[in-house]
PDB file of N, CA and C in Angstrom:
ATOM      1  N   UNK A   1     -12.040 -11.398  -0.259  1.00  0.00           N
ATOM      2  CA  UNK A   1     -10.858 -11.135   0.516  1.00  0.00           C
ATOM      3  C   UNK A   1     -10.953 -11.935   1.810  1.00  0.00           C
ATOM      4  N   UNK A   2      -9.610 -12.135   2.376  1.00  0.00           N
ATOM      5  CA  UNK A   2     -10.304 -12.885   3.124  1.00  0.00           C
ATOM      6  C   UNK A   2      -9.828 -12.644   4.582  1.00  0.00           C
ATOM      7  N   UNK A   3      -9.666 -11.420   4.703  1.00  0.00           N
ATOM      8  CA  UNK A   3      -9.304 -10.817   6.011  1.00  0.00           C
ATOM      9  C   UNK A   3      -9.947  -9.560   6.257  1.00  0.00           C
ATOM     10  N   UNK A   4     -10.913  -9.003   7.230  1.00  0.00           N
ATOM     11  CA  UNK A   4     -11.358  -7.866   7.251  1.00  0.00           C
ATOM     12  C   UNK A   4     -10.774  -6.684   7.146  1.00  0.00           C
ATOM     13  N   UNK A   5     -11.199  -5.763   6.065  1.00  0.00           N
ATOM     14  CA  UNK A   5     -10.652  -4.157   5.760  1.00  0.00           C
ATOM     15  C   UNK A   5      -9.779  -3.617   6.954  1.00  0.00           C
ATOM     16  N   UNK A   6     -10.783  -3.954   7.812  1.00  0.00           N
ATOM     17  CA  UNK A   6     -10.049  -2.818   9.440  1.00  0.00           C
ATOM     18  C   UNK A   6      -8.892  -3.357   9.389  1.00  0.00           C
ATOM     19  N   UNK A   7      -8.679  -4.737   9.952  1.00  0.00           N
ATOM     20  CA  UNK A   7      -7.496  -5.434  10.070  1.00  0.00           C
ATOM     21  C   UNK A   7      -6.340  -5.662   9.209  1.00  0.00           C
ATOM     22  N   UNK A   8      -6.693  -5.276   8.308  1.00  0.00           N
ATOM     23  CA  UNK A   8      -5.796  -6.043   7.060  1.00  0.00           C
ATOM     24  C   UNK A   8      -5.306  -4.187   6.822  1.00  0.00           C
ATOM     25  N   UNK A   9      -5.844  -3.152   7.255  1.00  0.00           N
ATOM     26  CA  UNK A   9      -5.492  -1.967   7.240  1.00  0.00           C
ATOM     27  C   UNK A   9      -4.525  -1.538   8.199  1.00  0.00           C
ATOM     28  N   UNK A  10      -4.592  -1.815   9.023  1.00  0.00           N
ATOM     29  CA  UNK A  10      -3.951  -1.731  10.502  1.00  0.00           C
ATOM     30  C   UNK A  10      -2.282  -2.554  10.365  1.00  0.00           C
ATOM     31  N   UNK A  11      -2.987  -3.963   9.525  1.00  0.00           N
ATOM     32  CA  UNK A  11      -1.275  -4.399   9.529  1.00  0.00           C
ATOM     33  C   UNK A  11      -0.823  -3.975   8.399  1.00  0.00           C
ATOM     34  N   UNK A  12      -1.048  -3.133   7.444  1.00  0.00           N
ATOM     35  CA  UNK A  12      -0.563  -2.903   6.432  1.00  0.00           C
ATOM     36  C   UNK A  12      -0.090  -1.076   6.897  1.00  0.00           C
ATOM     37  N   UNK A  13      -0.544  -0.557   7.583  1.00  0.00           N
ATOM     38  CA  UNK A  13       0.108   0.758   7.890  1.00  0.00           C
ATOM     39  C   UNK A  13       0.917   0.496   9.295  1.00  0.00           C
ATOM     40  N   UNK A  14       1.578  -0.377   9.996  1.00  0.00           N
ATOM     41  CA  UNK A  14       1.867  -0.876  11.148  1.00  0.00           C
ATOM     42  C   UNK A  14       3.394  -1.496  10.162  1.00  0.00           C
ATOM     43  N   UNK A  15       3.038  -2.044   9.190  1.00  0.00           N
ATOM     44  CA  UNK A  15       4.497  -2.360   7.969  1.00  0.00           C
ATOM     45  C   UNK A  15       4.732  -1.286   7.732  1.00  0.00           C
ATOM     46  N   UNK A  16       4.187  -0.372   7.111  1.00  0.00           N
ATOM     47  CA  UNK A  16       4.571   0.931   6.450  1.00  0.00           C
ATOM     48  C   UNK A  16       5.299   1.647   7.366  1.00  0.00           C
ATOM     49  N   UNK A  17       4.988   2.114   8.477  1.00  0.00           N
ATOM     50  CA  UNK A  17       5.739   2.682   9.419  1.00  0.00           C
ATOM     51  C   UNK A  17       6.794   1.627   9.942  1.00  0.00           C
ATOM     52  N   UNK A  18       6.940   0.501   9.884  1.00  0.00           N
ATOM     53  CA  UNK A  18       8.220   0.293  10.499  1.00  0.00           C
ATOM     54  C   UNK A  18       9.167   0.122   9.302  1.00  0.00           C
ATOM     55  N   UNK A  19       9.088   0.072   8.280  1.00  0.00           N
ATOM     56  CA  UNK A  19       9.743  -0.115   7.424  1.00  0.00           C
ATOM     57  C   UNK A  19      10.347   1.172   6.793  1.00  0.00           C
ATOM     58  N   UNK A  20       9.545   2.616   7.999  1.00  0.00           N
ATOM     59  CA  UNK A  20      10.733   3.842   7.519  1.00  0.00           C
ATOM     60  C   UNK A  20      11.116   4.396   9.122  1.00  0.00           C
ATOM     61  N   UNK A  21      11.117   3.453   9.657  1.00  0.00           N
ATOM     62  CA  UNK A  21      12.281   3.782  11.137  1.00  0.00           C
ATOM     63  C   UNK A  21      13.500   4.223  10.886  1.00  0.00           C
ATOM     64  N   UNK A  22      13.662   5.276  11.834  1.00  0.00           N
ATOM     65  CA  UNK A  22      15.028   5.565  11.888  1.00  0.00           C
ATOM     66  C   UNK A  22      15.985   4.604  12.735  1.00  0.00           C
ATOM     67  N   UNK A  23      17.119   4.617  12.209  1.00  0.00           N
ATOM     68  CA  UNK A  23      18.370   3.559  13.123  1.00  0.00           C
ATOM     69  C   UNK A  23      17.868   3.636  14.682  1.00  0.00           C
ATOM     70  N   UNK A  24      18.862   4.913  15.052  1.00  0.00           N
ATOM     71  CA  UNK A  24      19.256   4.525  16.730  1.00  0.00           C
ATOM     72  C   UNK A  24      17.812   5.087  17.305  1.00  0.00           C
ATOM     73  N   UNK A  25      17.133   6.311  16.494  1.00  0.00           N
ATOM     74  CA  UNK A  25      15.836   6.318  17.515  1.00  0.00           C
ATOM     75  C   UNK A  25      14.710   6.098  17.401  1.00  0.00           C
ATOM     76  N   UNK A  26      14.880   5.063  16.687  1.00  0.00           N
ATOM     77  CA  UNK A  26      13.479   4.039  16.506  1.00  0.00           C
ATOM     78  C   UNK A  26      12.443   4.941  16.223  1.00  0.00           C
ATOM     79  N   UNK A  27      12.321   6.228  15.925  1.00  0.00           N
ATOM     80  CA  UNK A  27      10.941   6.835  15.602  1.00  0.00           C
ATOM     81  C   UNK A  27      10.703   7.088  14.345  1.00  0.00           C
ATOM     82  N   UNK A  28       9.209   7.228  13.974  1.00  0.00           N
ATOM     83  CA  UNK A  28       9.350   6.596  12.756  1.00  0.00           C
ATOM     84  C   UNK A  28       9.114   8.359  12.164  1.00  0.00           C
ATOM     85  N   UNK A  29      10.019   8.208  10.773  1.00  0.00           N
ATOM     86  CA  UNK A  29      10.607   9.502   9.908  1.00  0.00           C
ATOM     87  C   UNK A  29       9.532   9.496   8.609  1.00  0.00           C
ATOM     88  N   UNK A  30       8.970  10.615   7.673  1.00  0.00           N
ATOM     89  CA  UNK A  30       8.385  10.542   6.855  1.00  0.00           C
ATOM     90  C   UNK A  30       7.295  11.203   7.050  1.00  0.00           C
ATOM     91  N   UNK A  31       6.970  11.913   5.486  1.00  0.00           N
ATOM     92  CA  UNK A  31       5.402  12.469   5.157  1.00  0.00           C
ATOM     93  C   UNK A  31       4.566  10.716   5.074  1.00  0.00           C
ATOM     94  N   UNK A  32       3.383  11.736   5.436  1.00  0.00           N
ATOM     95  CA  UNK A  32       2.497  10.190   4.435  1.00  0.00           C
ATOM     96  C   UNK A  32       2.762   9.807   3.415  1.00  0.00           C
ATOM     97  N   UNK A  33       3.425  10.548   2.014  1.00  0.00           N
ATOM     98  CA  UNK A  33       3.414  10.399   1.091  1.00  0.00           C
ATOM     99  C   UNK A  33       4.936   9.432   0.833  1.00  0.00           C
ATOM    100  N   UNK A  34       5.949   9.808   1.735  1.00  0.00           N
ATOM    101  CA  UNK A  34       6.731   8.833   1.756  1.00  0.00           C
ATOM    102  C   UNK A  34       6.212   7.751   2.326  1.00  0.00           C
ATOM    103  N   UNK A  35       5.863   7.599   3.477  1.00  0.00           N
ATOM    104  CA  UNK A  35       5.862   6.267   3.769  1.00  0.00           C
ATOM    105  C   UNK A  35       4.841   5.223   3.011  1.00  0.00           C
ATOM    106  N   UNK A  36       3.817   5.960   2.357  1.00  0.00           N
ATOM    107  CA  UNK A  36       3.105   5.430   1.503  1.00  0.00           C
ATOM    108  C   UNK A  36       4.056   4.550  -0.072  1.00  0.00           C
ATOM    109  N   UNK A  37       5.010   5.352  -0.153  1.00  0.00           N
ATOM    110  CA  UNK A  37       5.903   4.927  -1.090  1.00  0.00           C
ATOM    111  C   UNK A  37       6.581   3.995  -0.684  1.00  0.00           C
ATOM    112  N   UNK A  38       7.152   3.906   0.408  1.00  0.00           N
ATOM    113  CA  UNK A  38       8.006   3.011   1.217  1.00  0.00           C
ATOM    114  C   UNK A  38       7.169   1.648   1.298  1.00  0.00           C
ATOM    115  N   UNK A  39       6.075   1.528   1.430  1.00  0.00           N
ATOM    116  CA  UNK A  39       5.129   0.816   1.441  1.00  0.00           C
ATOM    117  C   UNK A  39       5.113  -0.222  -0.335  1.00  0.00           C
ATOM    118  N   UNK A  40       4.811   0.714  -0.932  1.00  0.00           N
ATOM    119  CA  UNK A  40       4.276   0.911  -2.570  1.00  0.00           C
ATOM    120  C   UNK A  40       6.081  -0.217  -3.030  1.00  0.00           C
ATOM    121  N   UNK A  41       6.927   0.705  -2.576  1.00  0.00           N
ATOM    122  CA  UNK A  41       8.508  -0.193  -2.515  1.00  0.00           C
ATOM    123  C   UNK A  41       8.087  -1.822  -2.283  1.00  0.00           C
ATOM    124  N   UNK A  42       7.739  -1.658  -1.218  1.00  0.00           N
ATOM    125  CA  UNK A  42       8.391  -3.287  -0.337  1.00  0.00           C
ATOM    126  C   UNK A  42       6.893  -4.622  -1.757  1.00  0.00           C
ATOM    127  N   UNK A  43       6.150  -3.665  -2.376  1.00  0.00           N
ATOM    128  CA  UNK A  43       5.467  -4.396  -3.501  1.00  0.00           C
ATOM    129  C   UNK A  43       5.999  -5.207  -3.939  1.00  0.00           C
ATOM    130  N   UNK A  44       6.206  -6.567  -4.244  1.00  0.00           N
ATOM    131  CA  UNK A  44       6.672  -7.524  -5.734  1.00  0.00           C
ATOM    132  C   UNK A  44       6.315  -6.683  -6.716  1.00  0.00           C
ATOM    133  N   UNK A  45       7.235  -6.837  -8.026  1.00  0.00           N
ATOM    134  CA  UNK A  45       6.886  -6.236  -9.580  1.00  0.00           C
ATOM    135  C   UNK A  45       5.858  -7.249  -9.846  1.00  0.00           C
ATOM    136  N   UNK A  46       5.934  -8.716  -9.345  1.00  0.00           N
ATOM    137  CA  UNK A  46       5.064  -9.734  -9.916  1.00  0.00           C
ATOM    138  C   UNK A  46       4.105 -10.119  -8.601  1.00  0.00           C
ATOM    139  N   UNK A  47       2.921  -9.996  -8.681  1.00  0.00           N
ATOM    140  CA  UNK A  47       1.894 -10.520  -7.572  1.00  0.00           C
ATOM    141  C   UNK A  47       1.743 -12.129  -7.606  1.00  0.00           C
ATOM    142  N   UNK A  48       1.361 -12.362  -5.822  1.00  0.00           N
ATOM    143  CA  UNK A  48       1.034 -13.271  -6.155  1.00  0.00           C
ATOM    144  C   UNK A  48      -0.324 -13.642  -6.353  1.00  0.00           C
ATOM    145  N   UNK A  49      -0.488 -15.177  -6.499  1.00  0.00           N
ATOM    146  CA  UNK A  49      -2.108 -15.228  -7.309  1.00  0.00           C
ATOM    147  C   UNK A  49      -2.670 -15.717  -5.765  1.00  0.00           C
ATOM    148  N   UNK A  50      -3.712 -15.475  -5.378  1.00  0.00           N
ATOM    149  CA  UNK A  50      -5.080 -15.543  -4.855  1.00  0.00           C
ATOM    150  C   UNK A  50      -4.477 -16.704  -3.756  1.00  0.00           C
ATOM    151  N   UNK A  51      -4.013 -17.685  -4.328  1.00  0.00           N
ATOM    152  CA  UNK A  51      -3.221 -19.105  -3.244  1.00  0.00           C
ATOM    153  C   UNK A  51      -2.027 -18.958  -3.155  1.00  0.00           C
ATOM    154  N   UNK A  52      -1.914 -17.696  -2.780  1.00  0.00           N
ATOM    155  CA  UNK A  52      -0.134 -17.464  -2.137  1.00  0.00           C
ATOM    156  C   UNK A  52      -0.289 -17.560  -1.219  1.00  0.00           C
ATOM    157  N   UNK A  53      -1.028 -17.742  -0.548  1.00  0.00           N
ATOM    158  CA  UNK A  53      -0.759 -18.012   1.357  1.00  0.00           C
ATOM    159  C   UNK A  53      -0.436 -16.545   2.314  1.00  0.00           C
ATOM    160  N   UNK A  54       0.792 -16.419   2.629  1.00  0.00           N
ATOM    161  CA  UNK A  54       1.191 -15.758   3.624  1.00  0.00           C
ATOM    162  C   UNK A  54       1.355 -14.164   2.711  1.00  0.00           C
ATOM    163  N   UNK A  55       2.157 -14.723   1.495  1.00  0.00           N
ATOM    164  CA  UNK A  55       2.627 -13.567   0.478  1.00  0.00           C
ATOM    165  C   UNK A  55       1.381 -13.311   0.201  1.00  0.00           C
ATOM    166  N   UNK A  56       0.449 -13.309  -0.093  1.00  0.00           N
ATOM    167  CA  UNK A  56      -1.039 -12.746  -0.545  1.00  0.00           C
ATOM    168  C   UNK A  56      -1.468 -12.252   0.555  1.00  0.00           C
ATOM    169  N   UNK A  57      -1.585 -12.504   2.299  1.00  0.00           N
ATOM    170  CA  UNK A  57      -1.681 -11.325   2.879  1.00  0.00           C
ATOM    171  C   UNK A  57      -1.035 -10.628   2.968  1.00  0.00           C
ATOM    172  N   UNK A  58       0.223 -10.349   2.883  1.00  0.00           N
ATOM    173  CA  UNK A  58       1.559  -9.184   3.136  1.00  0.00           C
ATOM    174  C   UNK A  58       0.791  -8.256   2.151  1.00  0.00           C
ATOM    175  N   UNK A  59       1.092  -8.738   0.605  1.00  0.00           N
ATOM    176  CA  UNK A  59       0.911  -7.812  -0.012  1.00  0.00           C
ATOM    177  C   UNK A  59      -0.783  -7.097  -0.276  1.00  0.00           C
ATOM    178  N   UNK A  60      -1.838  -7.943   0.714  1.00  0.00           N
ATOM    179  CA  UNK A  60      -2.820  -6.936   0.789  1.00  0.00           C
ATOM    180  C   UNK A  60      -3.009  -6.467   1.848  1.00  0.00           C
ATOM    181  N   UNK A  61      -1.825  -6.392   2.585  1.00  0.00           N
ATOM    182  CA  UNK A  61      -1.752  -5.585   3.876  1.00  0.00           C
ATOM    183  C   UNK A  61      -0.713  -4.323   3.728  1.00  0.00           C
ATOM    184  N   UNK A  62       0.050  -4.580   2.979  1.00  0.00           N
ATOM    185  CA  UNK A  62       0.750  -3.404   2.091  1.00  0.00           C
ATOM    186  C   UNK A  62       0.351  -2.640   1.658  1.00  0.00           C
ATOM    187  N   UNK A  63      -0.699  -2.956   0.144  1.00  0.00           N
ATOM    188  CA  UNK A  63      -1.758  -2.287  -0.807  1.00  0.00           C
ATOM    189  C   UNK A  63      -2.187  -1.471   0.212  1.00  0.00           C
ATOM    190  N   UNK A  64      -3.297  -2.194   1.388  1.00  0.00           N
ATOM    191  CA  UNK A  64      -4.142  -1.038   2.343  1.00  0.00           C
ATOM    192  C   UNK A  64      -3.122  -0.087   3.030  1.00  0.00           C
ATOM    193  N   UNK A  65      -2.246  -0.603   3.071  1.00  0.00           N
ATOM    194  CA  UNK A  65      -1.603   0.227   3.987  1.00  0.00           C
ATOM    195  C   UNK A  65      -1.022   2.038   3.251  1.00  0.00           C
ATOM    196  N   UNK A  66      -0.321   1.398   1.879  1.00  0.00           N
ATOM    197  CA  UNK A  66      -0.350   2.551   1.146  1.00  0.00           C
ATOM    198  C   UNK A  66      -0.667   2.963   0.824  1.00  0.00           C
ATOM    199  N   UNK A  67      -2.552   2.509   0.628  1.00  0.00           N
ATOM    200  CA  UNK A  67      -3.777   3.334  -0.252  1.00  0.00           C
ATOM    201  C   UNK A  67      -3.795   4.739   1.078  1.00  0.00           C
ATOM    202  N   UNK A  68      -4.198   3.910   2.346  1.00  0.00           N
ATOM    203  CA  UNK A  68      -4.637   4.712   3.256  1.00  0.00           C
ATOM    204  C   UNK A  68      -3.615   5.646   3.946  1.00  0.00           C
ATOM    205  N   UNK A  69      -2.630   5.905   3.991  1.00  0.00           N
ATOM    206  CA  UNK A  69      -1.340   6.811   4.143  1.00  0.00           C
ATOM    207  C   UNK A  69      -1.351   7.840   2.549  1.00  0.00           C
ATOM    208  N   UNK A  70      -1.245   7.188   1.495  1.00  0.00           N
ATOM    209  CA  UNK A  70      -1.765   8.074   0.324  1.00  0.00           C
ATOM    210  C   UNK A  70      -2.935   8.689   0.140  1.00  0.00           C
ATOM    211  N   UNK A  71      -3.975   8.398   0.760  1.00  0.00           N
ATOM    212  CA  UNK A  71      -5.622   9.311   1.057  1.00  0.00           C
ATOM    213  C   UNK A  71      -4.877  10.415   1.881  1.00  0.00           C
ATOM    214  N   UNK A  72      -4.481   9.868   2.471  1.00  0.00           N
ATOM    215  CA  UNK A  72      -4.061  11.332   4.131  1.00  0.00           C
ATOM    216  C   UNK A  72      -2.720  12.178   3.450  1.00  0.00           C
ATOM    217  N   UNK A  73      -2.047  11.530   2.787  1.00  0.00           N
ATOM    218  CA  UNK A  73      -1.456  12.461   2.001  1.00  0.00           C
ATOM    219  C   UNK A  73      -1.978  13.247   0.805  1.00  0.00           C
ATOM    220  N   UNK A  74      -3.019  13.113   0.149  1.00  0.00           N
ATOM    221  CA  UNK A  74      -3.607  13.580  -0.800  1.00  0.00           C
ATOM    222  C   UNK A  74      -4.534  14.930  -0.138  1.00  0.00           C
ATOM    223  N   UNK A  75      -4.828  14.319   1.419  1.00  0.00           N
ATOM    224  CA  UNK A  75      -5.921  15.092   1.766  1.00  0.00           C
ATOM    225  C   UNK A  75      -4.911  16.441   2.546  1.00  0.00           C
ATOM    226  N   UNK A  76      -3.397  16.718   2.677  1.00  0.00           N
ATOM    227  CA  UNK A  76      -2.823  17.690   3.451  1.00  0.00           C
ATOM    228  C   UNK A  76      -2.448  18.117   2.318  1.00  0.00           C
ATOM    229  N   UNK A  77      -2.071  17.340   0.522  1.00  0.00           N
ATOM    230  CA  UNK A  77      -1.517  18.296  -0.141  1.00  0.00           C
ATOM    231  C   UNK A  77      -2.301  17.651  -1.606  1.00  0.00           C
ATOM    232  N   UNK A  78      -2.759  18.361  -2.171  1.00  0.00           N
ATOM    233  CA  UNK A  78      -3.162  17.575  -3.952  1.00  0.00           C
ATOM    234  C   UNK A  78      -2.498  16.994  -4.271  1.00  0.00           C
ATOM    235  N   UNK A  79      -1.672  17.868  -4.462  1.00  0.00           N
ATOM    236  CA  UNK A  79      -0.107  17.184  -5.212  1.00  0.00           C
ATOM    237  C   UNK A  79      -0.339  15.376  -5.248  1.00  0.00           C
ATOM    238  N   UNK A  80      -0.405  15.366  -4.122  1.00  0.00           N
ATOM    239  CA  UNK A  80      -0.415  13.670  -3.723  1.00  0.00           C
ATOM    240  C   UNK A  80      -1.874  12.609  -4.327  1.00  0.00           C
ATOM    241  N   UNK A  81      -2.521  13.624  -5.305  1.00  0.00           N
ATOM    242  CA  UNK A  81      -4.143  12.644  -5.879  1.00  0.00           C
ATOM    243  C   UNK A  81      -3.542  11.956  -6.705  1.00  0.00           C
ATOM    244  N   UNK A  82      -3.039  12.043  -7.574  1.00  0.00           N
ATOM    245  CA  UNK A  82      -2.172  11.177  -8.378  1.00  0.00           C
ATOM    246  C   UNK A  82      -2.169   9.567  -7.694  1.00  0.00           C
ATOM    247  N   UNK A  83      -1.032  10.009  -6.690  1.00  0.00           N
ATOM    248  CA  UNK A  83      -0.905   8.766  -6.124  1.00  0.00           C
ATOM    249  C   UNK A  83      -2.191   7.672  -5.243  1.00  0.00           C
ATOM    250  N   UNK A  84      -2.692   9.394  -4.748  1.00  0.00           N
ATOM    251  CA  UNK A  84      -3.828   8.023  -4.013  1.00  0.00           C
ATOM    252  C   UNK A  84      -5.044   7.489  -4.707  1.00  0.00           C
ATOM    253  N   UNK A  85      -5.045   8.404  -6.149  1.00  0.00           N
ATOM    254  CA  UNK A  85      -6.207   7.450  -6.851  1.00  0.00           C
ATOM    255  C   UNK A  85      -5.415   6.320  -7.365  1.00  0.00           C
ATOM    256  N   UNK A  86      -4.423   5.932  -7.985  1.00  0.00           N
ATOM    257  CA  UNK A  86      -3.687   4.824  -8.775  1.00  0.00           C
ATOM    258  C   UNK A  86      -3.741   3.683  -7.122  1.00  0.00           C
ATOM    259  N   UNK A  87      -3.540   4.164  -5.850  1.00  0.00           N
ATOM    260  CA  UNK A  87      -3.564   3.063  -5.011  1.00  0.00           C
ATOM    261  C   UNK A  87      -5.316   2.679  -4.869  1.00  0.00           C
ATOM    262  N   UNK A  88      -6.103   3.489  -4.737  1.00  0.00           N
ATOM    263  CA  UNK A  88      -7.326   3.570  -4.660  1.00  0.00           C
ATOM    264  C   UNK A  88      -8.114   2.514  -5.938  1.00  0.00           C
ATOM    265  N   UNK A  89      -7.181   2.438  -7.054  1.00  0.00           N
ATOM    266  CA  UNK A  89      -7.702   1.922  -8.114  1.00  0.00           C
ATOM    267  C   UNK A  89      -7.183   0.374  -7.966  1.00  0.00           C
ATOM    268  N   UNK A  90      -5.737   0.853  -7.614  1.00  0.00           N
ATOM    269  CA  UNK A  90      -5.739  -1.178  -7.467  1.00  0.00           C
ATOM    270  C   UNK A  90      -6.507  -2.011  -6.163  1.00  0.00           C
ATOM    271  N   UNK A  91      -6.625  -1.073  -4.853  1.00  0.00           N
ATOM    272  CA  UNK A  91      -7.148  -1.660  -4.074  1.00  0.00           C
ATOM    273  C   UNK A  91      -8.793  -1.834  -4.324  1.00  0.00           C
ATOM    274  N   UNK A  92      -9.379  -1.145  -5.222  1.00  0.00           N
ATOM    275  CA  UNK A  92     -10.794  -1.591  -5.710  1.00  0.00           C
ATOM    276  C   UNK A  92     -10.699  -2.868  -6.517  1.00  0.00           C
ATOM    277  N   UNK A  93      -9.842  -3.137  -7.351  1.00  0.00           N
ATOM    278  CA  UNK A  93      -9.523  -3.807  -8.115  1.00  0.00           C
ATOM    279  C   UNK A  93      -9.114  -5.083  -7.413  1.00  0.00           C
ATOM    280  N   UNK A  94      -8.356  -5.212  -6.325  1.00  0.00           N
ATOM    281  CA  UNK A  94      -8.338  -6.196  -5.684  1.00  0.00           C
ATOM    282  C   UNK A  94      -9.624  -6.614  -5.069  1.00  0.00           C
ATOM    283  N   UNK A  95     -10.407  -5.764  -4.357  1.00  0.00           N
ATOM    284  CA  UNK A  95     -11.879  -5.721  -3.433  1.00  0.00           C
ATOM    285  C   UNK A  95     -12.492  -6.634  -4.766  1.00  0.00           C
ATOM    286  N   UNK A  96     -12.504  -6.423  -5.354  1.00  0.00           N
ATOM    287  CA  UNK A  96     -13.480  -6.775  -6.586  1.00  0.00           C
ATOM    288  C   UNK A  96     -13.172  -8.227  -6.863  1.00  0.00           C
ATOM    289  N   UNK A  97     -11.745  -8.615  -7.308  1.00  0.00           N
ATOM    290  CA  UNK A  97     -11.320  -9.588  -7.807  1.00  0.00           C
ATOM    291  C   UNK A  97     -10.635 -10.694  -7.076  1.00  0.00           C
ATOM    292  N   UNK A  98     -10.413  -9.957  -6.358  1.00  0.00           N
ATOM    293  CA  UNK A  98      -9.404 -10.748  -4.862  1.00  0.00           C
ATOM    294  C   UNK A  98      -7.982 -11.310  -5.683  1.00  0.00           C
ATOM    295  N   UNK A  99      -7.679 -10.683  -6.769  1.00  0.00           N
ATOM    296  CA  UNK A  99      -6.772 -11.322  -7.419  1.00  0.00           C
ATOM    297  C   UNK A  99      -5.297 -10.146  -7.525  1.00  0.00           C
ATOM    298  N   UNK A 100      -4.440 -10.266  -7.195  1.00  0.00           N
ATOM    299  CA  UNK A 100      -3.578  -8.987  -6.597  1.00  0.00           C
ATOM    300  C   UNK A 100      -2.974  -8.691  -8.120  1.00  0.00           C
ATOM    301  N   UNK A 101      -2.466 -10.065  -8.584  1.00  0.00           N
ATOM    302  CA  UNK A 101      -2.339 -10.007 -10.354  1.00  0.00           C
ATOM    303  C   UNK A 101      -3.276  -8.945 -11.007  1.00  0.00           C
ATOM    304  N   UNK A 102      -4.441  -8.591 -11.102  1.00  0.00           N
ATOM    305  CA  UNK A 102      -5.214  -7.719 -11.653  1.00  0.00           C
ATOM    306  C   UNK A 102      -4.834  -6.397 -11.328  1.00  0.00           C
ATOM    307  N   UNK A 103      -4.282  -6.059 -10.112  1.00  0.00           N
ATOM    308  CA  UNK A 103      -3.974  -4.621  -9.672  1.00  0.00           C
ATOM    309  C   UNK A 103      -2.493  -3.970 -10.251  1.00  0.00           C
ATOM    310  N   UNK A 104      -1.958  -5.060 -10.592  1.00  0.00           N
ATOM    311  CA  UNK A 104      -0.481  -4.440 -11.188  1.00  0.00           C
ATOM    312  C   UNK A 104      -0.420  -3.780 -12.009  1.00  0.00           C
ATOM    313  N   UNK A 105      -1.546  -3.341 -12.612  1.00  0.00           N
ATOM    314  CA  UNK A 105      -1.527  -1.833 -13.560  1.00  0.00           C
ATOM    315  C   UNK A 105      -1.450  -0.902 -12.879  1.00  0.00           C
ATOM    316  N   UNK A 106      -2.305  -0.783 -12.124  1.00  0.00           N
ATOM    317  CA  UNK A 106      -2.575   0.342 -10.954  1.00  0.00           C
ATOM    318  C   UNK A 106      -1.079   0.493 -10.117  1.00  0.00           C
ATOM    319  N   UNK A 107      -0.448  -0.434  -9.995  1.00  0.00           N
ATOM    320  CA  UNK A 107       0.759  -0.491  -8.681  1.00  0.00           C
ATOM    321  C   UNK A 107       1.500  -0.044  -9.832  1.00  0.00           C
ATOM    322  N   UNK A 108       1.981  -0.289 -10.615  1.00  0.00           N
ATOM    323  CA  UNK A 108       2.553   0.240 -11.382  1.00  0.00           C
ATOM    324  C   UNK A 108       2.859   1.685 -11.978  1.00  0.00           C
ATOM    325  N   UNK A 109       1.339   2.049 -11.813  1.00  0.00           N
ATOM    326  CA  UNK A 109       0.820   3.703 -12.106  1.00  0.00           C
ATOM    327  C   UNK A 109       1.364   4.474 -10.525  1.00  0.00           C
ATOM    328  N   UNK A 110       0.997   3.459  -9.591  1.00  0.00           N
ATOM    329  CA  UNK A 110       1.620   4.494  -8.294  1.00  0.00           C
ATOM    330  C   UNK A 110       3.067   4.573  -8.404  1.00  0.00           C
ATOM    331  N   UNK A 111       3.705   3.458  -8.170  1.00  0.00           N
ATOM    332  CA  UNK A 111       5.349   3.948  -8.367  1.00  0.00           C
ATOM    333  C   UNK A 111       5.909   4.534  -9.208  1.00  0.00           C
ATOM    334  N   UNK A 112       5.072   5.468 -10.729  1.00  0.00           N
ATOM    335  CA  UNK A 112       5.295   6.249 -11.091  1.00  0.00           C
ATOM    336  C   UNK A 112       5.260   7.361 -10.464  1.00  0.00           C
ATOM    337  N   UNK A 113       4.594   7.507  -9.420  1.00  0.00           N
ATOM    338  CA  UNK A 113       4.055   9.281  -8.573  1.00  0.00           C
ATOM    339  C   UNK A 113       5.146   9.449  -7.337  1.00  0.00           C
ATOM    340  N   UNK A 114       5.737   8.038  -6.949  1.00  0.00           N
ATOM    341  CA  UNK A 114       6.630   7.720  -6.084  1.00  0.00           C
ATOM    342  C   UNK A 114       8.484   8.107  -6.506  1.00  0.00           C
TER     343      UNK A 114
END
């Protein structure tokens, strides 16, 4: 990978929350478990491969962002394990492979829980 966990976590839950702002008062609306979805949303159906450039960090700044909003939602209600193991599984799967193509089973399995 080629941006550190912390960082690449930070801008990926920093998207997640602005991407469920409210209109006029800018504060941001949502369980974890939504905005984790909201997140899981802004995904391509198709990844890109490893030399996407800019699109290959978005979307592994996304992935972290919705794994780790789906942990904290899993951890206030069960209900929500579903979702955060299927994010938990593609973001290992990426750690592993660095290939975002490999995780689209897993992304796939989350926007089912979504």
């Amino acid at each position: 990978m080629r941006r550190p966990r912390a960082a690449v976590a930070a801008v990926g839950l920093l998207l997640a929350l602005t991407a469920c702002q409210s209109g006029a008062s800018g504060k941001v609306q949502g369980t974890d478990a939504e905005l984790a979805c909201a997140a899981v949303s802004r995904l391509p159906e198709r990844m890109p491969g490893t030399d996407g450039g800019k699109a290959f960090d978005i979307v592994v700044a996304r992935l972290v962002g919705a794994e780790e909003l789906a942990r904290a939602a899993a951890l206030a209600d069960a209900t929500f394990q579903p979702l955060a193991d299927a994010l938990r599984e593609a973001q290992q799967l990426l750690n592993v492979t660095s290939d975002p193509q490999r995780a689209e089973p897993a992304i796939k399995k989350a926007r089912t829980y979504c």
